[in-house]
C-alpha atoms as a PDB file:
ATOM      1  CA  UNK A   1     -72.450 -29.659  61.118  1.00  0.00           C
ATOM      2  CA  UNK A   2     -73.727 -33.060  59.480  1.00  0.00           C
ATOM      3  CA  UNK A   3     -77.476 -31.911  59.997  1.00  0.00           C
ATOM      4  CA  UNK A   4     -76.074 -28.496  57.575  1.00  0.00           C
ATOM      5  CA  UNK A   5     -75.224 -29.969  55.292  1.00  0.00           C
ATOM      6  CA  UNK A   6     -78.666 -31.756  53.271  1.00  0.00           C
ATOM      7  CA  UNK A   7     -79.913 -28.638  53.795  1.00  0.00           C
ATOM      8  CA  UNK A   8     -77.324 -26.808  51.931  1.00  0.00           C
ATOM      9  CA  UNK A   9     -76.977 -29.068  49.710  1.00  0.00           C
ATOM     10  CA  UNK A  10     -80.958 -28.297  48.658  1.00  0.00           C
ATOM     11  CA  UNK A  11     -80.009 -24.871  48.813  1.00  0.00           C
ATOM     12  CA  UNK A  12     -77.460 -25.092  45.668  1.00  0.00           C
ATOM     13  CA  UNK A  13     -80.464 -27.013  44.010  1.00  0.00           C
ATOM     14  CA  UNK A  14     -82.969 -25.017  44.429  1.00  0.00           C
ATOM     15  CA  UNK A  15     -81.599 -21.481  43.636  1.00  0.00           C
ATOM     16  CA  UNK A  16     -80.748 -22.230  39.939  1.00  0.00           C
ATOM     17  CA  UNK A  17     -84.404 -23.166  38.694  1.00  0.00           C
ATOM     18  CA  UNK A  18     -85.902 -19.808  41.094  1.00  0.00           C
ATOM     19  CA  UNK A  19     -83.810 -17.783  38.752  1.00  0.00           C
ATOM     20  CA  UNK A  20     -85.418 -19.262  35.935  1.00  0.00           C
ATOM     21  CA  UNK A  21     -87.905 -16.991  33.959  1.00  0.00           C
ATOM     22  CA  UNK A  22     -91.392 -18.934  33.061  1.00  0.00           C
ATOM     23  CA  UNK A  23     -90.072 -19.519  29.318  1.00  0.00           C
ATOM     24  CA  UNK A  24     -87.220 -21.840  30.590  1.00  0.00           C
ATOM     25  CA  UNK A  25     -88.714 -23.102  33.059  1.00  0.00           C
ATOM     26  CA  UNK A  26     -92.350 -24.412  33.594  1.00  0.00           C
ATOM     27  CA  UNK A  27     -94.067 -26.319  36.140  1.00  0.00           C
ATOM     28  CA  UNK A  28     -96.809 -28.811  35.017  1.00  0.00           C
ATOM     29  CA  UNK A  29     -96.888 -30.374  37.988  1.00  0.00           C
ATOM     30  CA  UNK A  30     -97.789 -29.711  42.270  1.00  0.00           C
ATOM     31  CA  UNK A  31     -95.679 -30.997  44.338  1.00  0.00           C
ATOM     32  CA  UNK A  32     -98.265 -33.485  44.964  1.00  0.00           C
ATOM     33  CA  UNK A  33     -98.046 -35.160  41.624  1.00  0.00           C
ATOM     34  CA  UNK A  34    -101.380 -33.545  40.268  1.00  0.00           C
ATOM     35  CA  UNK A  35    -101.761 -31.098  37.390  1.00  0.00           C
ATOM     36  CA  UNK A  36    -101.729 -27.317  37.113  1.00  0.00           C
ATOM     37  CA  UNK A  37    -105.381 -25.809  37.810  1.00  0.00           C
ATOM     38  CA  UNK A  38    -106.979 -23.892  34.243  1.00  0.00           C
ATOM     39  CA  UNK A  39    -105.879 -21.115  36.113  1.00  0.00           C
ATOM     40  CA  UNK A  40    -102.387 -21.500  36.131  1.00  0.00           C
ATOM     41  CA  UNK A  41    -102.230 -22.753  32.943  1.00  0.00           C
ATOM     42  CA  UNK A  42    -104.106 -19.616  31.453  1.00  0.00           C
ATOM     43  CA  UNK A  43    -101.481 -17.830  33.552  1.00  0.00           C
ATOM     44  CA  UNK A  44     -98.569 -18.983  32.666  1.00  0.00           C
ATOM     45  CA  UNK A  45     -99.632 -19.145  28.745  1.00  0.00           C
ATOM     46  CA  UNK A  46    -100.512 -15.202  28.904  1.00  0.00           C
ATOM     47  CA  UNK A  47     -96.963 -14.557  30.473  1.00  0.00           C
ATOM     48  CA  UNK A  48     -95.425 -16.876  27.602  1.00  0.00           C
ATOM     49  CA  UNK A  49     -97.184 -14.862  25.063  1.00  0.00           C
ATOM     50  CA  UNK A  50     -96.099 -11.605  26.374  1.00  0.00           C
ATOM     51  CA  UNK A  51     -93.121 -12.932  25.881  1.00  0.00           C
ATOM     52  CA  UNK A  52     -93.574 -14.200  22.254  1.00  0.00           C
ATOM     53  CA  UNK A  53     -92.045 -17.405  23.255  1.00  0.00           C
ATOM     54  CA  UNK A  54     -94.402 -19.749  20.851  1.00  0.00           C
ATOM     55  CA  UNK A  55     -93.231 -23.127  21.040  1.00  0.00           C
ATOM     56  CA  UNK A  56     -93.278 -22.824  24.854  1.00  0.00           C
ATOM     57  CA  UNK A  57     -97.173 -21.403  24.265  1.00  0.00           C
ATOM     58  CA  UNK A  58     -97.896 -24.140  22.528  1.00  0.00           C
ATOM     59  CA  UNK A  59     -96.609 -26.576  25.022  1.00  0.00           C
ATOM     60  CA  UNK A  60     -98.303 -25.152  28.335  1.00  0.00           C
ATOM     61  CA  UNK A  61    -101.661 -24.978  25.700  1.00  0.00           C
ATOM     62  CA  UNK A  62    -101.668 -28.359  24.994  1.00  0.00           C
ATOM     63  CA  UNK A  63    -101.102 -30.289  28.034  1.00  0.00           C
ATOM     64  CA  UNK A  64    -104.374 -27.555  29.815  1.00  0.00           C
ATOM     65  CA  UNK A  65    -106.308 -28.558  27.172  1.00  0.00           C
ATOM     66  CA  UNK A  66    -105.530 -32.504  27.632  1.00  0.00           C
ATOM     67  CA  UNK A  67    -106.718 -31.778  31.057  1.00  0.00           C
ATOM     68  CA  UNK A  68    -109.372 -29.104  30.758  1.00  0.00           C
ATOM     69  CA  UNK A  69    -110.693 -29.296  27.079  1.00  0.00           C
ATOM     70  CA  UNK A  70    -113.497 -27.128  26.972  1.00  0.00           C
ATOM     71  CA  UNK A  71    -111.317 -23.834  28.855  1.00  0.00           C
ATOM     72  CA  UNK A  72    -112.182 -20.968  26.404  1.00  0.00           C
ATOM     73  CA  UNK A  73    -109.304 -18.871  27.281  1.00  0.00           C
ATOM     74  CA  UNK A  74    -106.627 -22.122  26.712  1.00  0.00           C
ATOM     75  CA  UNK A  75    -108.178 -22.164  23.353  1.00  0.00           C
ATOM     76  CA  UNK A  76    -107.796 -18.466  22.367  1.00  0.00           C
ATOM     77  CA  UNK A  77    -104.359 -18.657  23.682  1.00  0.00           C
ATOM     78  CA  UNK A  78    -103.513 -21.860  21.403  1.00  0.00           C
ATOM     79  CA  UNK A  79    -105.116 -20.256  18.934  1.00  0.00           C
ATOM     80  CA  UNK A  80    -102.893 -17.019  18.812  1.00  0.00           C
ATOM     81  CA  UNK A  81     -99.885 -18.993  18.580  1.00  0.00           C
ATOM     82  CA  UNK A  82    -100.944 -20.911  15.658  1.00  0.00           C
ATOM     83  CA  UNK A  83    -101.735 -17.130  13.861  1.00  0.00           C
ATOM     84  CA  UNK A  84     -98.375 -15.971  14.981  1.00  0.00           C
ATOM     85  CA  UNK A  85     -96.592 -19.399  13.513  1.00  0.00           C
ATOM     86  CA  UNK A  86     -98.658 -19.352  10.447  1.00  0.00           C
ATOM     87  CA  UNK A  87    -101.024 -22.534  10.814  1.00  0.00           C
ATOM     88  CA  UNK A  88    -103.853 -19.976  10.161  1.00  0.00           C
ATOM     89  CA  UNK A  89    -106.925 -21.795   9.707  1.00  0.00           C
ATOM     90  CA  UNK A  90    -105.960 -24.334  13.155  1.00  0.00           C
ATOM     91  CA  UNK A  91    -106.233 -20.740  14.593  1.00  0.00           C
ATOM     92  CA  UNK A  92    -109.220 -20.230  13.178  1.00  0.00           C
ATOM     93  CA  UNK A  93    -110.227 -22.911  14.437  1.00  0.00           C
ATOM     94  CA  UNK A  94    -109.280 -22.783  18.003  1.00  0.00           C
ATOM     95  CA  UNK A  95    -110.793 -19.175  18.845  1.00  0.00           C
ATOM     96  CA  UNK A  96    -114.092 -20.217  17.121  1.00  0.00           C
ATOM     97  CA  UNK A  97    -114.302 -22.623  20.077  1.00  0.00           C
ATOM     98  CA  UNK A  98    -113.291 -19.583  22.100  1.00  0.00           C
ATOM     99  CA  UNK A  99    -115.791 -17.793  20.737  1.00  0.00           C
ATOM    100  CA  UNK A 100    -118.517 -20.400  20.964  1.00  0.00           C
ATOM    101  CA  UNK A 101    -118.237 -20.719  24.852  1.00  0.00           C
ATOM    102  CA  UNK A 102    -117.543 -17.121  25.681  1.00  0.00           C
ATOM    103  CA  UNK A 103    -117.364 -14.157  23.099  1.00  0.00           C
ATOM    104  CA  UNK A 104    -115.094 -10.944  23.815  1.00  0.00           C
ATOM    105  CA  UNK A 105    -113.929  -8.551  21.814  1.00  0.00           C
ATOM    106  CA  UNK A 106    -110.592  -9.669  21.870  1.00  0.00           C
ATOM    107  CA  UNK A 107    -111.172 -13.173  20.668  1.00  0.00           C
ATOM    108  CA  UNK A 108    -113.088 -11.882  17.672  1.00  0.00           C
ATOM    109  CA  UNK A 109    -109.704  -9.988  16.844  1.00  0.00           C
ATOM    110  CA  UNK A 110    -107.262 -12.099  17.308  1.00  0.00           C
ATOM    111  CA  UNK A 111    -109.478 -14.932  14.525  1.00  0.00           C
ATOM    112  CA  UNK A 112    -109.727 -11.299  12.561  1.00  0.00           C
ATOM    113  CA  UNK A 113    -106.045 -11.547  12.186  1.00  0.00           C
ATOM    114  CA  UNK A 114    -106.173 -14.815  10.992  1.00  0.00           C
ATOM    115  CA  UNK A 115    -108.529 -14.747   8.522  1.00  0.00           C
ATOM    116  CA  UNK A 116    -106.679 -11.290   7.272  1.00  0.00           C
ATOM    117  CA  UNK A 117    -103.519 -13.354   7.126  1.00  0.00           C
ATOM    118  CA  UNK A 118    -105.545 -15.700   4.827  1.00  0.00           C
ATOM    119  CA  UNK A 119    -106.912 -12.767   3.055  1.00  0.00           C
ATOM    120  CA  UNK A 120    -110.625 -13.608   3.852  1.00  0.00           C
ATOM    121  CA  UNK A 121    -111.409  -9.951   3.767  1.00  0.00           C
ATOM    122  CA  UNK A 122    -115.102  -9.887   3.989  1.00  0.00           C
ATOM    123  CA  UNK A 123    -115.262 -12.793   7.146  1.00  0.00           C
ATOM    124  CA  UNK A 124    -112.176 -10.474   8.771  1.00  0.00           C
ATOM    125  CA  UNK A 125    -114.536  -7.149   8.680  1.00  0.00           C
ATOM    126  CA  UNK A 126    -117.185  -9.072  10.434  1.00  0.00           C
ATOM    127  CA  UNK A 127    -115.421  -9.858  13.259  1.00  0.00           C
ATOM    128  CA  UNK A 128    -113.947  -6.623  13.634  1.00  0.00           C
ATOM    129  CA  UNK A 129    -117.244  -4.990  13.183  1.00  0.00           C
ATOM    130  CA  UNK A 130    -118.843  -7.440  16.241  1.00  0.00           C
ATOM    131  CA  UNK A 131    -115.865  -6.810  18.311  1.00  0.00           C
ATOM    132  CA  UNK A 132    -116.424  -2.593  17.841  1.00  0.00           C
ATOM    133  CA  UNK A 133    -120.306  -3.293  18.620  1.00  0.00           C
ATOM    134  CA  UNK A 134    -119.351  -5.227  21.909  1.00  0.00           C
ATOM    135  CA  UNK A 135    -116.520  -2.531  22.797  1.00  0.00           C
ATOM    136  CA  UNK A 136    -116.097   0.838  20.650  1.00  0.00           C
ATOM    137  CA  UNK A 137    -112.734   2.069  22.277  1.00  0.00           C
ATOM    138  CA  UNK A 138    -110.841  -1.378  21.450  1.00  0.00           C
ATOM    139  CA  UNK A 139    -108.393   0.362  18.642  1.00  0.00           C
ATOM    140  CA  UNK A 140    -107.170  -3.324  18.141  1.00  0.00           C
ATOM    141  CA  UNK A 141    -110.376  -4.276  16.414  1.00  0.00           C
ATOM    142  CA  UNK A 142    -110.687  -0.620  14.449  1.00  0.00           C
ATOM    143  CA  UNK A 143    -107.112  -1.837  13.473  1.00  0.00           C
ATOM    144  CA  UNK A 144    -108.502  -5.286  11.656  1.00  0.00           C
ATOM    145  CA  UNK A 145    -111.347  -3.062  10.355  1.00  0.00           C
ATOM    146  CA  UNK A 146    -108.111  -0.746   8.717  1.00  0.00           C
ATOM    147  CA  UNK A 147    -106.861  -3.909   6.970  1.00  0.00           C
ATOM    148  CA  UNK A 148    -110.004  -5.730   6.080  1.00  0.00           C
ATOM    149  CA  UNK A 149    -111.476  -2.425   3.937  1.00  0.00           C
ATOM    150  CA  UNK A 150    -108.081  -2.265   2.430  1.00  0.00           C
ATOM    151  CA  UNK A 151    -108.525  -5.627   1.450  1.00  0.00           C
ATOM    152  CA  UNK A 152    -112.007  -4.622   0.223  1.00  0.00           C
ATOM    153  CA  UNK A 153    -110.862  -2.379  -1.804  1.00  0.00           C
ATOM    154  CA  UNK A 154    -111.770   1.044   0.486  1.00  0.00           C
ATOM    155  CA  UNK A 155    -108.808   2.692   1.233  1.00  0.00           C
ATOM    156  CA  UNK A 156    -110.700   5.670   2.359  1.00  0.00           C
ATOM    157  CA  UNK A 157    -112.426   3.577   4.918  1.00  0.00           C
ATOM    158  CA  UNK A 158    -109.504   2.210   5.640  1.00  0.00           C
ATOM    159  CA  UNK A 159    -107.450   5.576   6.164  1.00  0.00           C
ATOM    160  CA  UNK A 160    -110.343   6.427   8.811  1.00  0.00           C
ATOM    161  CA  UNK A 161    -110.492   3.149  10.485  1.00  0.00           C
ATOM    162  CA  UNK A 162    -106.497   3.134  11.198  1.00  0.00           C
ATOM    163  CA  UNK A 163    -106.754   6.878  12.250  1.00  0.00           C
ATOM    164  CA  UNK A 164    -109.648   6.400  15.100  1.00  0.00           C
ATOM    165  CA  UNK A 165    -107.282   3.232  16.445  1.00  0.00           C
ATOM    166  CA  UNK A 166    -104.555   5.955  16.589  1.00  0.00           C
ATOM    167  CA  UNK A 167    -106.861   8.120  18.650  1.00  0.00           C
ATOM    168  CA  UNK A 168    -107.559   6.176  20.819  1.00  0.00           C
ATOM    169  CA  UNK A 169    -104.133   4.410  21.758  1.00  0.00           C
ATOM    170  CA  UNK A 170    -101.227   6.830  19.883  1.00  0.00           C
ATOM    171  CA  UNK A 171     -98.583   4.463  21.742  1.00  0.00           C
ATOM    172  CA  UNK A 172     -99.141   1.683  18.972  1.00  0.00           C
ATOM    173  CA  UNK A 173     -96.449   1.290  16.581  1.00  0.00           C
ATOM    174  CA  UNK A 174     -98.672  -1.571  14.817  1.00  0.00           C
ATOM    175  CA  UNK A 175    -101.371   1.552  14.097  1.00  0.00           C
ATOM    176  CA  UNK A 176     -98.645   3.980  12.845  1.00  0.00           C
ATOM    177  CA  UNK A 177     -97.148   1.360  10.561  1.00  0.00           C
ATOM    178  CA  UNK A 178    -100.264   0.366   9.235  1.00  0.00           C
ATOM    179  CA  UNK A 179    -101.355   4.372   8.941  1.00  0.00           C
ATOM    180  CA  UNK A 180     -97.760   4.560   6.647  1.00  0.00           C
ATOM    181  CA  UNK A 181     -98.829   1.833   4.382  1.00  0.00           C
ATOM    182  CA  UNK A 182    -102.127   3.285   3.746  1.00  0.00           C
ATOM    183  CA  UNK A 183    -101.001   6.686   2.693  1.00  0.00           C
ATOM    184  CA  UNK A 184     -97.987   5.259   0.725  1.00  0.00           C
ATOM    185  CA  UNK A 185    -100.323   3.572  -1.271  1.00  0.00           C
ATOM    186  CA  UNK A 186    -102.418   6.371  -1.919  1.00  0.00           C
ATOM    187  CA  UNK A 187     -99.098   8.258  -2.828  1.00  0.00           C
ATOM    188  CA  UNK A 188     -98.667  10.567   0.203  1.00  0.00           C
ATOM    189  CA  UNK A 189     -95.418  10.320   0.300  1.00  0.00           C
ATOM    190  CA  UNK A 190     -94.328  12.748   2.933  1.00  0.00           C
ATOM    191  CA  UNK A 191     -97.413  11.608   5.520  1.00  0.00           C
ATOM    192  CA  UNK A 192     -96.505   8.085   5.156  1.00  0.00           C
ATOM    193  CA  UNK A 193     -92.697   8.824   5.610  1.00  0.00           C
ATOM    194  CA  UNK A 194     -93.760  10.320   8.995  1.00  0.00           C
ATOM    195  CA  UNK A 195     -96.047   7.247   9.979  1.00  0.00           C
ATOM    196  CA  UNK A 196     -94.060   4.983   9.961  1.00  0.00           C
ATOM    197  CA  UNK A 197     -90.983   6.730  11.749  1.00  0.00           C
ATOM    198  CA  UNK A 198     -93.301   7.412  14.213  1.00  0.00           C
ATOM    199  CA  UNK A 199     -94.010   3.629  14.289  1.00  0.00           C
ATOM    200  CA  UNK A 200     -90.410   2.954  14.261  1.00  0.00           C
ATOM    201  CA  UNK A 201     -89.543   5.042  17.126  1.00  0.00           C
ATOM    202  CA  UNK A 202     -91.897   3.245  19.533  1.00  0.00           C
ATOM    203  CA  UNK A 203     -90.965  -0.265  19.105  1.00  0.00           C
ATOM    204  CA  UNK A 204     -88.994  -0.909  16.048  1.00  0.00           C
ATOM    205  CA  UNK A 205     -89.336  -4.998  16.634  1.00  0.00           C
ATOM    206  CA  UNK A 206     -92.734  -4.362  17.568  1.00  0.00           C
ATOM    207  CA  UNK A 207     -95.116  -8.375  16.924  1.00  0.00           C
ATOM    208  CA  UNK A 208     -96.385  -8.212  13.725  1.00  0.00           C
ATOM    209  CA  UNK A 209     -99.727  -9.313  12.883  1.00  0.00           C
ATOM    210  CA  UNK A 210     -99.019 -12.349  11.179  1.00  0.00           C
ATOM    211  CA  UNK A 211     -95.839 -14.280   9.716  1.00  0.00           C
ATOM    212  CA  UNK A 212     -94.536 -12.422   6.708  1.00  0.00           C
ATOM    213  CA  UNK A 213     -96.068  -9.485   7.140  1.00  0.00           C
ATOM    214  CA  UNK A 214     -93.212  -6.850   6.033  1.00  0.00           C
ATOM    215  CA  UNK A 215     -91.795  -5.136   9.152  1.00  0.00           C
ATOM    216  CA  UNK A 216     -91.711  -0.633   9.025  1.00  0.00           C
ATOM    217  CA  UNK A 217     -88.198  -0.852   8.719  1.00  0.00           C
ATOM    218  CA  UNK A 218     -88.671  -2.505   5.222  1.00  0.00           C
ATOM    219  CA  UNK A 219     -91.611  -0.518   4.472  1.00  0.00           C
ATOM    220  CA  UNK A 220     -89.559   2.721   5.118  1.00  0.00           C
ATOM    221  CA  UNK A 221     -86.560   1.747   3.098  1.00  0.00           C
ATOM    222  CA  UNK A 222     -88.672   0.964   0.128  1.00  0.00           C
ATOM    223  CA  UNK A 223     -90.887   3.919   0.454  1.00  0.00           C
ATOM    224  CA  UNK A 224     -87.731   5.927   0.246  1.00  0.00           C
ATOM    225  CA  UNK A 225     -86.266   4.691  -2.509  1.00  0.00           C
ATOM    226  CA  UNK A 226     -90.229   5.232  -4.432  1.00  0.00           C
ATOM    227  CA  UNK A 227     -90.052   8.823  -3.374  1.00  0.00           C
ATOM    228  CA  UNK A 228     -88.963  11.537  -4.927  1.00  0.00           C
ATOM    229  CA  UNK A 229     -87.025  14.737  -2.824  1.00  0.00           C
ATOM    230  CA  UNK A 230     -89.867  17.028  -1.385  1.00  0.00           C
ATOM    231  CA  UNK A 231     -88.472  19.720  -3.649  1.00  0.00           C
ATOM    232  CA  UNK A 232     -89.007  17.036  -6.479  1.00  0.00           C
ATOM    233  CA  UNK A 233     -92.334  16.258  -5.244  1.00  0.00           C
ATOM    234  CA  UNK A 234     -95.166  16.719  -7.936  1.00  0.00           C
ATOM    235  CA  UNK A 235     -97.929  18.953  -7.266  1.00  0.00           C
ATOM    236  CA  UNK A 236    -101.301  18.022  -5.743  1.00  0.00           C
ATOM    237  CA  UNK A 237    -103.070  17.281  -8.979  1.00  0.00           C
ATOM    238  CA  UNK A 238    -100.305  15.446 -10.355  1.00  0.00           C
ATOM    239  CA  UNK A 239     -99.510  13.440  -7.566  1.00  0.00           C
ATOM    240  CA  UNK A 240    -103.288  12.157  -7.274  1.00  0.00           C
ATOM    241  CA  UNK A 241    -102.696   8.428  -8.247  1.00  0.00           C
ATOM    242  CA  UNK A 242    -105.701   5.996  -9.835  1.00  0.00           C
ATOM    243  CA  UNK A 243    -108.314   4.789  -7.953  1.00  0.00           C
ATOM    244  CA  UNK A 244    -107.896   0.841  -9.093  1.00  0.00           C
ATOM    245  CA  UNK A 245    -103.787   1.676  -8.352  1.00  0.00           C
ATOM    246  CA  UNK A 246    -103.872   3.184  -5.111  1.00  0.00           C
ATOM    247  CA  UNK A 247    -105.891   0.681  -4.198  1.00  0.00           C
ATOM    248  CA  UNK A 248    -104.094  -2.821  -5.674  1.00  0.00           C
ATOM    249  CA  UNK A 249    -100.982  -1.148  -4.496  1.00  0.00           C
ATOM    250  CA  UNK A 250    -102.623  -0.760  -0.678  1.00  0.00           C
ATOM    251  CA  UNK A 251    -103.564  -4.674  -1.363  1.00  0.00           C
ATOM    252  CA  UNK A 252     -99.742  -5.344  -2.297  1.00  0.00           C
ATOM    253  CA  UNK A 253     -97.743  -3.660   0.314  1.00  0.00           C
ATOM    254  CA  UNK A 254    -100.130  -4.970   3.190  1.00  0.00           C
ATOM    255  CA  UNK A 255    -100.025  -8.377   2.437  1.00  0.00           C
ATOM    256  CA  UNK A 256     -96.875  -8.943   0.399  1.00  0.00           C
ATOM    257  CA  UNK A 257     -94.676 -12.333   1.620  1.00  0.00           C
ATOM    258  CA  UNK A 258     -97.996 -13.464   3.216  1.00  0.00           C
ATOM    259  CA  UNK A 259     -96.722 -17.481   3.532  1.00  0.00           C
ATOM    260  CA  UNK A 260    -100.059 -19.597   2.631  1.00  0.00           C
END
């Protein structure tokens, strides 16, 4: 009986921090006293930014880069969570690195984000543009592409851009959201009524792209307070709206609240 009991005593000890998910609980540390290999650290950072759990992201980022400071994929990972808690140029920053030591597609779009969120338009479209030439079925980057013609000032572009990322992954409620701000702006009221419920019924607490960028639930209760009844609706010549307003108005509802 006296030999039981250490061992259940490191029973009771143990058990608590298994049940631990990665977020609350992280190990820096072998048993041995030596750091985490790159490869658990790029491990657990993407399972901590599936999770959206930033501050952790930024913790487990740090201490791999202390250790390993030239690890591409650390840096991309830091780099996301300093687009999705605003410290957008740092991002910038960090997947240039990225970049630098091994360009993909998806690093190229997550510093398009960034530079979107600091309404660089023209510096956005070119990494979306190299992203599409390195893979043209990644509807991520055709979604950057969306945001950085709006920005440009081509909303028809734009309309086409967010309707090939739809294509080719429908299950995106970021695509559908962004499809109901484009026709809102250009005064469709009905289509972009329908985007973004769609948007709304697969995820409505969906990531957004950046910090302050207005949610679909927001978007839909303002574009229904803008539109008239369908039986209200004007007809097709009246309801054609400006080119310069459509297309400050596209500007306006993508990046209103954008913190800088």
């Amino acid at each position: 009986m006296i030999l039981l009991v250490p061992v259940f005593i490191s029973g009771v000890l143990i058990l608590p921090v298994a049940g631990y998910p990665i977020s609350a609980y992280i190990s820096t540390e072998s048993p041995s006293g030596t750091h985490l290999s790159d490869v658990e650290y790029e491990s657990q950072g993407m399972a901590l930014m599936a999770q959206g759990n930033w501050s952790a992201l930024r913790s487990i980022t740090d201490e791999g880069l202390a250790f390993y400071p030239d690890n591409a994929e650390l840096h991309c990972l830091k780099g996301y969570e300093l687009r999705m808690t605003g410290h957008y140029s740092e991002a910038v920053d960090n997947i240039t690195f990225a970049i630098a030591r091994d360009p993909k597609p998806v690093r190229y779009t997550n510093r398009g984000f960034a530079l979107l969120a600091m309404e660089r338009y023209d510096e956005a479209l070119t990494d979306a543009n190299t992203a599409i030439s390195m893979n043209s079925s990644y509807p991520r980057a055709c979604a950057v592409r969306a945001l950085a013609l709006a920005g440009t000032g081509n909303a028809t572009g734009a309309g086409q851009e967010i309707e090939t990322a739809i294509q080719l992954d429908p299950s995106d409620p970021l695509f559908w959201h962004l499809k109901g701000k484009i026709l809102a702006a250009s005064g469709n009221c009905s289509g972009a009524l329908d985007a973004l419920n769609r948007s709304l019924a697969i995820n409505p607490d969906y990531v957004l792209p950046w910090p302050g960028f207005e949610n679909a639930t927001t978007d839909l209760k303002r574009l229904e307070t803008q539109c008239p009844p369908d039986d209200q609706a004007p007809g097709p010549t009246k309801a054609q709206v400006p080119a310069g307003i459509a297309i400050a108005a596209l500007v306006l509802v993508m990046l209103s609240r954008n913190p800088r």
